[in-house]
PDB file of N, CA and C in Angstrom:
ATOM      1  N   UNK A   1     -32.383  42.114 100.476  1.00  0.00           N
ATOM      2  CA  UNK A   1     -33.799  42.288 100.730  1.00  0.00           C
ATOM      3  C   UNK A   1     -34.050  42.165 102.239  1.00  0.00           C
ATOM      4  N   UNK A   2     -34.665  42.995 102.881  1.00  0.00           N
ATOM      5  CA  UNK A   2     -35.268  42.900 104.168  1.00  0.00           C
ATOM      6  C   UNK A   2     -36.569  42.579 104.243  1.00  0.00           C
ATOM      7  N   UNK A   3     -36.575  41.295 104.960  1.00  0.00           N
ATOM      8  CA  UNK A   3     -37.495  40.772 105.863  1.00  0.00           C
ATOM      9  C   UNK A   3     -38.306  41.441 106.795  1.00  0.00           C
ATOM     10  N   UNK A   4     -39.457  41.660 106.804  1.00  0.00           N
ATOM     11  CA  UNK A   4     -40.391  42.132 108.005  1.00  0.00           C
ATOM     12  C   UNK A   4     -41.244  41.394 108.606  1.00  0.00           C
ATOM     13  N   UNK A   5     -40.803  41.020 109.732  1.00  0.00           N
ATOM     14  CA  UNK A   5     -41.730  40.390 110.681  1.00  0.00           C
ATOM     15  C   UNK A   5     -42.979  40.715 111.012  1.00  0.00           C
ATOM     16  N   UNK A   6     -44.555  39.782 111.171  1.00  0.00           N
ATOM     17  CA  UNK A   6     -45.546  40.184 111.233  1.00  0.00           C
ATOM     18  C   UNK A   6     -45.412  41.113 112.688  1.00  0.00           C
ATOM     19  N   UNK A   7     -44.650  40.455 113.394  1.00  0.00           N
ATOM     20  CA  UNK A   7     -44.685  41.529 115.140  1.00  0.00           C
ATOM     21  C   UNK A   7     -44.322  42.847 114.621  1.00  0.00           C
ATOM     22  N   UNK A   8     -44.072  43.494 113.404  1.00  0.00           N
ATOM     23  CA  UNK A   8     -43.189  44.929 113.561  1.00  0.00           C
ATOM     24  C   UNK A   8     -44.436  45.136 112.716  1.00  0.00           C
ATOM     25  N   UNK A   9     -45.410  44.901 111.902  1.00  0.00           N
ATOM     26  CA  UNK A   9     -46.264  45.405 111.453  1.00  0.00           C
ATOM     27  C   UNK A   9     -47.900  45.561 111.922  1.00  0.00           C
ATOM     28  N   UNK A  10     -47.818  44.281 113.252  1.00  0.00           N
ATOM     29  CA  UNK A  10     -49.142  44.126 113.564  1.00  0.00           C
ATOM     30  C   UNK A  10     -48.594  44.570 115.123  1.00  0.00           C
ATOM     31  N   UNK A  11     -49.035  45.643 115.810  1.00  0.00           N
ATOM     32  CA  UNK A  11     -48.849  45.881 117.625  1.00  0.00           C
ATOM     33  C   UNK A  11     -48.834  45.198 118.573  1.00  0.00           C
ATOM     34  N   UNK A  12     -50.144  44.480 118.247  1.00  0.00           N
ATOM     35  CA  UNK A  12     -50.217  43.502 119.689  1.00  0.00           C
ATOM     36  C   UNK A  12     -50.117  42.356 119.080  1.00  0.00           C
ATOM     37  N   UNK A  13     -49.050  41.936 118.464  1.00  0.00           N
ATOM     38  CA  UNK A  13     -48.639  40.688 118.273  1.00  0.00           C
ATOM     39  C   UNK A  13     -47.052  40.650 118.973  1.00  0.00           C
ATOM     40  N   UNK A  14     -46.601  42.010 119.597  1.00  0.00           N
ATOM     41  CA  UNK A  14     -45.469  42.416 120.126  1.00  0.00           C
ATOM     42  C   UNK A  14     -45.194  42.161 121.457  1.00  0.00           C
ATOM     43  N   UNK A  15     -46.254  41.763 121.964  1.00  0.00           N
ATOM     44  CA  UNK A  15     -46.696  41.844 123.325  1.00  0.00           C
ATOM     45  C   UNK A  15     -46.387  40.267 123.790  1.00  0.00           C
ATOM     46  N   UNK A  16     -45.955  40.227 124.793  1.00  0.00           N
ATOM     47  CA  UNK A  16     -45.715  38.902 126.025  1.00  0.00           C
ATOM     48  C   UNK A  16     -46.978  38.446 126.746  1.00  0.00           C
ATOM     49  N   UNK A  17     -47.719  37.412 126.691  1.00  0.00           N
ATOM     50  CA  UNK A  17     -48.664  37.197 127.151  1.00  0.00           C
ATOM     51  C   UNK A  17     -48.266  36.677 128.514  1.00  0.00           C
ATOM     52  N   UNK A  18     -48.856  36.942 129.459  1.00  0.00           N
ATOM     53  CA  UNK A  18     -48.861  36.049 131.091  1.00  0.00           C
ATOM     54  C   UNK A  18     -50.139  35.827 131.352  1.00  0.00           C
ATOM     55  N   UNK A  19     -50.025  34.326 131.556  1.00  0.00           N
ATOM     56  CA  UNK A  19     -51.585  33.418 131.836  1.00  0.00           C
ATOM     57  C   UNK A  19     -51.009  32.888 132.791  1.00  0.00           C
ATOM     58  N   UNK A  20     -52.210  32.418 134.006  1.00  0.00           N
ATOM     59  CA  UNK A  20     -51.752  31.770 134.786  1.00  0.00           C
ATOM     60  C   UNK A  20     -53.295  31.220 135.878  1.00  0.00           C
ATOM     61  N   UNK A  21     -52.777  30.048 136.208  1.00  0.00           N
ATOM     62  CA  UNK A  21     -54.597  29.514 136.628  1.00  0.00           C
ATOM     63  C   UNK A  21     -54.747  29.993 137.960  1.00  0.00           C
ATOM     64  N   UNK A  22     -55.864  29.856 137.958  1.00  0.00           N
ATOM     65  CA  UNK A  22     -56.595  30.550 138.919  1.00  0.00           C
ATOM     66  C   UNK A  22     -57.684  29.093 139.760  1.00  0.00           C
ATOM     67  N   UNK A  23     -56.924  29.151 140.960  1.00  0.00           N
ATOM     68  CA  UNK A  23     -57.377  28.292 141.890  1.00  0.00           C
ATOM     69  C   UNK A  23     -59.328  28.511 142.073  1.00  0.00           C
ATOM     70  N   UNK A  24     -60.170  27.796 141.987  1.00  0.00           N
ATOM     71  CA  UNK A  24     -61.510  28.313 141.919  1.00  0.00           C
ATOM     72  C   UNK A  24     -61.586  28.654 143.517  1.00  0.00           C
ATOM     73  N   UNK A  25     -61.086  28.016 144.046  1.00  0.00           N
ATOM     74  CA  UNK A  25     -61.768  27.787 145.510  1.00  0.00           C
ATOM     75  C   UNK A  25     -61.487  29.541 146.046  1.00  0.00           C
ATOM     76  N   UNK A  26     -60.565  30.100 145.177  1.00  0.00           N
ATOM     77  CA  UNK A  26     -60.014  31.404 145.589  1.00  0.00           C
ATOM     78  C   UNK A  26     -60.943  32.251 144.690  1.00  0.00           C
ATOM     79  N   UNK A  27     -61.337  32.110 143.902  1.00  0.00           N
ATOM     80  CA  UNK A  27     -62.096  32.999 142.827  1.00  0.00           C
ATOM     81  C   UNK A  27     -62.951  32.505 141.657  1.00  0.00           C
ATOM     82  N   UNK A  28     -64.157  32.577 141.306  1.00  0.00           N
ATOM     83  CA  UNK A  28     -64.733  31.934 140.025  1.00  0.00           C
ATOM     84  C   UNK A  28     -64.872  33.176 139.164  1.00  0.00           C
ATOM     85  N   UNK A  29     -64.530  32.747 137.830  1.00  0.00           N
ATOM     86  CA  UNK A  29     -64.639  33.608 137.012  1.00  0.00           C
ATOM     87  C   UNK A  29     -66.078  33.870 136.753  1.00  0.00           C
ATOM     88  N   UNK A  30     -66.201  35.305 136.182  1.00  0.00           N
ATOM     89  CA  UNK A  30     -67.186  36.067 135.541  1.00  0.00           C
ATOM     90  C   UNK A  30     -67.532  36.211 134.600  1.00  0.00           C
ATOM     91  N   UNK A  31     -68.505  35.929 133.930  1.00  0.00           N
ATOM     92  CA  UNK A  31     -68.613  36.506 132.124  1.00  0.00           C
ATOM     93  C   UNK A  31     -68.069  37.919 131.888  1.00  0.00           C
ATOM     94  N   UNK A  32     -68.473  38.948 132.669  1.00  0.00           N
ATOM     95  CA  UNK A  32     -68.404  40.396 132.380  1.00  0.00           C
ATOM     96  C   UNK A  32     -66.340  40.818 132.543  1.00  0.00           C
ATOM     97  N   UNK A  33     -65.834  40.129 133.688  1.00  0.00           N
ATOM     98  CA  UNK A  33     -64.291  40.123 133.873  1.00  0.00           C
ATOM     99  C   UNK A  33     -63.648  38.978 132.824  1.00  0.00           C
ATOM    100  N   UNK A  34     -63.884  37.695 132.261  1.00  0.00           N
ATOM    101  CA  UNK A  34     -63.496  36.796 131.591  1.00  0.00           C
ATOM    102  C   UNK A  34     -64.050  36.162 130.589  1.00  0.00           C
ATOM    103  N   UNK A  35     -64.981  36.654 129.961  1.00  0.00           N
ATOM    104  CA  UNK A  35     -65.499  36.245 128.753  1.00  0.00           C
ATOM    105  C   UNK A  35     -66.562  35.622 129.055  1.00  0.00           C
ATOM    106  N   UNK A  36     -66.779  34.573 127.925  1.00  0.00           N
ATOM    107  CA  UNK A  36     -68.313  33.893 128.071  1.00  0.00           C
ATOM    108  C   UNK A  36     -67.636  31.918 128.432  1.00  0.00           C
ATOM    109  N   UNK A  37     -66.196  31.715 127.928  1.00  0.00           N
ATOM    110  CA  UNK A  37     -66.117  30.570 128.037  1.00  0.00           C
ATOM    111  C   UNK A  37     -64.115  31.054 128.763  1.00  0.00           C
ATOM    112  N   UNK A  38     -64.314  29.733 129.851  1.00  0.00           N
ATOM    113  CA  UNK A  38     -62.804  29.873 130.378  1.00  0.00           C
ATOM    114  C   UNK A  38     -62.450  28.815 129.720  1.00  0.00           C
ATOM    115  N   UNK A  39     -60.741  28.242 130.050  1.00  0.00           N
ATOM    116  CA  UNK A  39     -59.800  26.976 129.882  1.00  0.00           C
ATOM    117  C   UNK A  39     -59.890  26.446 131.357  1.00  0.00           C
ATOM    118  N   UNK A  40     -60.379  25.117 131.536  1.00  0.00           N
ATOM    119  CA  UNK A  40     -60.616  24.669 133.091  1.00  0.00           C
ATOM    120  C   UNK A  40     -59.747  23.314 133.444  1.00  0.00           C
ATOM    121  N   UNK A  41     -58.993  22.829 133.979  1.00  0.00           N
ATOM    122  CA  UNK A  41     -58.398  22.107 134.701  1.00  0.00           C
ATOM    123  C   UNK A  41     -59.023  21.358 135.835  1.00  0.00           C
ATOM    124  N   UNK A  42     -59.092  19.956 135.867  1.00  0.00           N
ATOM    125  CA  UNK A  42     -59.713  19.332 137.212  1.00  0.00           C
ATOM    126  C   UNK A  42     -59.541  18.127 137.415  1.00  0.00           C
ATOM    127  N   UNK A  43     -58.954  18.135 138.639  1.00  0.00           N
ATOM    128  CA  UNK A  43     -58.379  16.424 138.969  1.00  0.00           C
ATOM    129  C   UNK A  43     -59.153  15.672 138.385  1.00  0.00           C
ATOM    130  N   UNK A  44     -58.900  14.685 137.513  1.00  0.00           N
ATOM    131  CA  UNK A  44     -59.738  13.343 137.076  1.00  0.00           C
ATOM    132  C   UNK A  44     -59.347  12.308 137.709  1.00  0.00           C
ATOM    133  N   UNK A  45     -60.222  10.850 137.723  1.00  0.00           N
ATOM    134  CA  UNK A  45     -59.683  10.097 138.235  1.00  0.00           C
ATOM    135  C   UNK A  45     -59.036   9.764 137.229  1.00  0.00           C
ATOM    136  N   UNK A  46     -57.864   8.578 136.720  1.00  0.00           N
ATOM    137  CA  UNK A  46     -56.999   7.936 135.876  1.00  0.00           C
ATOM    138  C   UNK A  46     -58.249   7.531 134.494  1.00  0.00           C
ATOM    139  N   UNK A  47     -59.245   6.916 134.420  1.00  0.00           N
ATOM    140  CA  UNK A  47     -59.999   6.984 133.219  1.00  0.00           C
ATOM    141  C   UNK A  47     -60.444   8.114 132.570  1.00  0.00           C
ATOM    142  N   UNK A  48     -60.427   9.239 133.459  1.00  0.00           N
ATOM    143  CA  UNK A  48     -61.188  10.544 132.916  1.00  0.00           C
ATOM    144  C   UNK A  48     -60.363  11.508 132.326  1.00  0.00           C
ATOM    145  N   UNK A  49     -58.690  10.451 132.714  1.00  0.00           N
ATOM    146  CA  UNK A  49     -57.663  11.611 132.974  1.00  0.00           C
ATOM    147  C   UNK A  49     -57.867  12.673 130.993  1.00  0.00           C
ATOM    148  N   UNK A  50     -58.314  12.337 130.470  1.00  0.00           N
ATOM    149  CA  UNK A  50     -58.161  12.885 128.921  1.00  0.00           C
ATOM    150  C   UNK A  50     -59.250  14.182 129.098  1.00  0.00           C
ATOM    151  N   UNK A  51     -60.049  14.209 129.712  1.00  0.00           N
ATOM    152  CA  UNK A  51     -61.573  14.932 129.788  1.00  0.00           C
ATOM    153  C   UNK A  51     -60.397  15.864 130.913  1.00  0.00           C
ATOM    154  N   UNK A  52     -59.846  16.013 131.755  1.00  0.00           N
ATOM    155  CA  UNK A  52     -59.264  16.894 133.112  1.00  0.00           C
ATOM    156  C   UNK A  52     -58.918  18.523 132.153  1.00  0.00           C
ATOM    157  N   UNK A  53     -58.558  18.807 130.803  1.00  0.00           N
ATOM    158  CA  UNK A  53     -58.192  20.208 129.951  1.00  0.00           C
ATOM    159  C   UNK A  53     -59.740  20.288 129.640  1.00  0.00           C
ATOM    160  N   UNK A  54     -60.210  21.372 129.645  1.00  0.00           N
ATOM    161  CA  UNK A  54     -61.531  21.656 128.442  1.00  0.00           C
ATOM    162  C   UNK A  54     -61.557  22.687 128.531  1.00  0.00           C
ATOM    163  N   UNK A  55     -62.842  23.711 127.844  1.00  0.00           N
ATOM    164  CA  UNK A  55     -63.449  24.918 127.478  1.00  0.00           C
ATOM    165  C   UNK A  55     -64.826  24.634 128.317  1.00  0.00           C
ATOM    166  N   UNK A  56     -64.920  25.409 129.252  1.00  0.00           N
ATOM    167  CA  UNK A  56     -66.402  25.409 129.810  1.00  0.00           C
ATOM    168  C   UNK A  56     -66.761  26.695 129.698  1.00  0.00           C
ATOM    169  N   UNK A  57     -68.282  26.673 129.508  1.00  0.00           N
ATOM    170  CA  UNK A  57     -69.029  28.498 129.695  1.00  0.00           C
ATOM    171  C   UNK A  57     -68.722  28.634 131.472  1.00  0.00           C
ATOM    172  N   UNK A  58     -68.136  30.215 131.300  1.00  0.00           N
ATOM    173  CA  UNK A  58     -68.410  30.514 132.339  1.00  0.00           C
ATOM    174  C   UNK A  58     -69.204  30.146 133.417  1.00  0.00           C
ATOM    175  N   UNK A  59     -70.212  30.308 132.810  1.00  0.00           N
ATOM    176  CA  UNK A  59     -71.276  30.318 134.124  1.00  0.00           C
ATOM    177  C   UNK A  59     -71.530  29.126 134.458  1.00  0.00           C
ATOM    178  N   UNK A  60     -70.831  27.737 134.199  1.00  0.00           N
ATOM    179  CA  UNK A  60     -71.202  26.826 134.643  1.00  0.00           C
ATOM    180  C   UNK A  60     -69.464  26.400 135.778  1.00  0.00           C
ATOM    181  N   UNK A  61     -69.079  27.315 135.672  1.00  0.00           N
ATOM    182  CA  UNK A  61     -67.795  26.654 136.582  1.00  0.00           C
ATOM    183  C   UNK A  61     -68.190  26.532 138.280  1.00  0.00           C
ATOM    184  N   UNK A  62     -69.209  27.467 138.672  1.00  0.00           N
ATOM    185  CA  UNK A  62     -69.662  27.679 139.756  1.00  0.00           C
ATOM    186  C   UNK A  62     -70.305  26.152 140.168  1.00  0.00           C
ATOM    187  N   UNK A  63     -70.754  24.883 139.747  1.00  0.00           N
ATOM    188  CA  UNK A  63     -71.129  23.497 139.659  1.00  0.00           C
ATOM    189  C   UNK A  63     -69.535  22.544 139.805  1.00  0.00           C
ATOM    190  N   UNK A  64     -68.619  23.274 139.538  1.00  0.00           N
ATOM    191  CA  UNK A  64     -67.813  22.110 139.466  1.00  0.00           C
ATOM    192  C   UNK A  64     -66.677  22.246 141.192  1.00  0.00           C
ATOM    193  N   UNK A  65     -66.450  20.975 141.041  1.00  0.00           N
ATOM    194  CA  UNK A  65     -65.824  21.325 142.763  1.00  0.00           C
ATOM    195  C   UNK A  65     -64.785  22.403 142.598  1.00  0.00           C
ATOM    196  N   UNK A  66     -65.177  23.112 143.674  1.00  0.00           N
ATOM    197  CA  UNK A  66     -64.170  24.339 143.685  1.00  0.00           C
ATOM    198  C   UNK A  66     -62.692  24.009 143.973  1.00  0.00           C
ATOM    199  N   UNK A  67     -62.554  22.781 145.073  1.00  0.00           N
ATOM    200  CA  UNK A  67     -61.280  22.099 145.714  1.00  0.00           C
ATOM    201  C   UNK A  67     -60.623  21.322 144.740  1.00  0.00           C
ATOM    202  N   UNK A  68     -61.312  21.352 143.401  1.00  0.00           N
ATOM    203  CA  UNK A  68     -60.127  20.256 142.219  1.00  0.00           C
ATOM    204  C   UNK A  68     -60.421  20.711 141.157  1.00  0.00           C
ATOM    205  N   UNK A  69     -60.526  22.064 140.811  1.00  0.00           N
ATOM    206  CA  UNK A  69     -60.482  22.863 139.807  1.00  0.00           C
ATOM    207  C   UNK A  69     -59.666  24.085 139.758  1.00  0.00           C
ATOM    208  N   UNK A  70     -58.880  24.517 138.584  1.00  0.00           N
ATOM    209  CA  UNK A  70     -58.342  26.001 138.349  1.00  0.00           C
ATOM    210  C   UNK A  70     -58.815  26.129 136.846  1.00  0.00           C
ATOM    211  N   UNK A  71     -59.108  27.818 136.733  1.00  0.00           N
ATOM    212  CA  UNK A  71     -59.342  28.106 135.005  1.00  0.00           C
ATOM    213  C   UNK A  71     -58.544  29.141 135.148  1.00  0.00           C
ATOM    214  N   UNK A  72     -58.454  29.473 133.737  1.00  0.00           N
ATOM    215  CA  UNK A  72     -57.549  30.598 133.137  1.00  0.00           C
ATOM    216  C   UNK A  72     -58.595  31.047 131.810  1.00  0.00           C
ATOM    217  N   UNK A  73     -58.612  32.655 131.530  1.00  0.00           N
ATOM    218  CA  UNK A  73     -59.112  33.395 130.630  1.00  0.00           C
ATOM    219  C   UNK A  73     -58.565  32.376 129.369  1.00  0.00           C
ATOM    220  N   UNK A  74     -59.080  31.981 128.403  1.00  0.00           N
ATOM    221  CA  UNK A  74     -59.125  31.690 127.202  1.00  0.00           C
ATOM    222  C   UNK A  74     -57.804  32.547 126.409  1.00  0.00           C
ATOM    223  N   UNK A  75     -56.924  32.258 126.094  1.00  0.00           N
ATOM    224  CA  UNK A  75     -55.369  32.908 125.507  1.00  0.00           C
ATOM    225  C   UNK A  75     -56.221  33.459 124.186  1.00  0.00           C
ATOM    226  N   UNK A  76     -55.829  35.093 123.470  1.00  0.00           N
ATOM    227  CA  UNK A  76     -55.920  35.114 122.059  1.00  0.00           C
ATOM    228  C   UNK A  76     -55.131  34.573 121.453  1.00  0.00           C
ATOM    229  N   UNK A  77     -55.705  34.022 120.203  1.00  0.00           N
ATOM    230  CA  UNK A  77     -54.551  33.683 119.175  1.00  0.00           C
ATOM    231  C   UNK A  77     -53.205  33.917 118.917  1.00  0.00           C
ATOM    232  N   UNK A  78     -52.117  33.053 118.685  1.00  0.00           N
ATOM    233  CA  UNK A  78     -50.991  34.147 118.466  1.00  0.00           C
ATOM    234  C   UNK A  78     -51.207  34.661 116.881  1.00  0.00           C
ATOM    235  N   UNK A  79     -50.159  35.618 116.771  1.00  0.00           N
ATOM    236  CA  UNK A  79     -49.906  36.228 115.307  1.00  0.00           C
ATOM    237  C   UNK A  79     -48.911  35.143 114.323  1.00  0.00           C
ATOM    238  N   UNK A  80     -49.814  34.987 113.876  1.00  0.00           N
ATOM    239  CA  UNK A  80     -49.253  34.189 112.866  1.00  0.00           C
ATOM    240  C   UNK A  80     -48.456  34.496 111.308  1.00  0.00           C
TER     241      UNK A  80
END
């Protein structure tokens, strides 16, 4: 019996994703180029350190220090 993998039946589950953060101080994301919510990164001090990963709306990254923040587009799901 042969096995078929969901990647040989579904296309873009075939595909290699490359993510990679994006320094703010160099660029803030856009709703219209990156969705409505990014993945954001930001120095915490040592108590906050758990809060430093989150999901912020876009449009509020422009408030957070540009010098201790990077986001990245929100990854799709993999194929499961």
């Amino acid at each position: 019996m042969t096995k078929i993998s969901k990647n040989d039946q579904v296309p873009q589950c075939d595909k290699t994703a490359v993510i990679s953060w994006v320094f703010a101080n160099d660029k803030l994301p856009t709703i219209e180029q990156n969705g409505k919510k990014v993945l954001l990164y930001r120095i915490m001090n040592d108590s906050q350190e758990s809060q430093s990963v989150s999901i912020h709306e876009t449009s509020m990254v422009k408030y957070c220090n540009k010098e201790e923040t990077w986001w990245m587009e929100i990854p799709t799901l993999p194929c499961l």
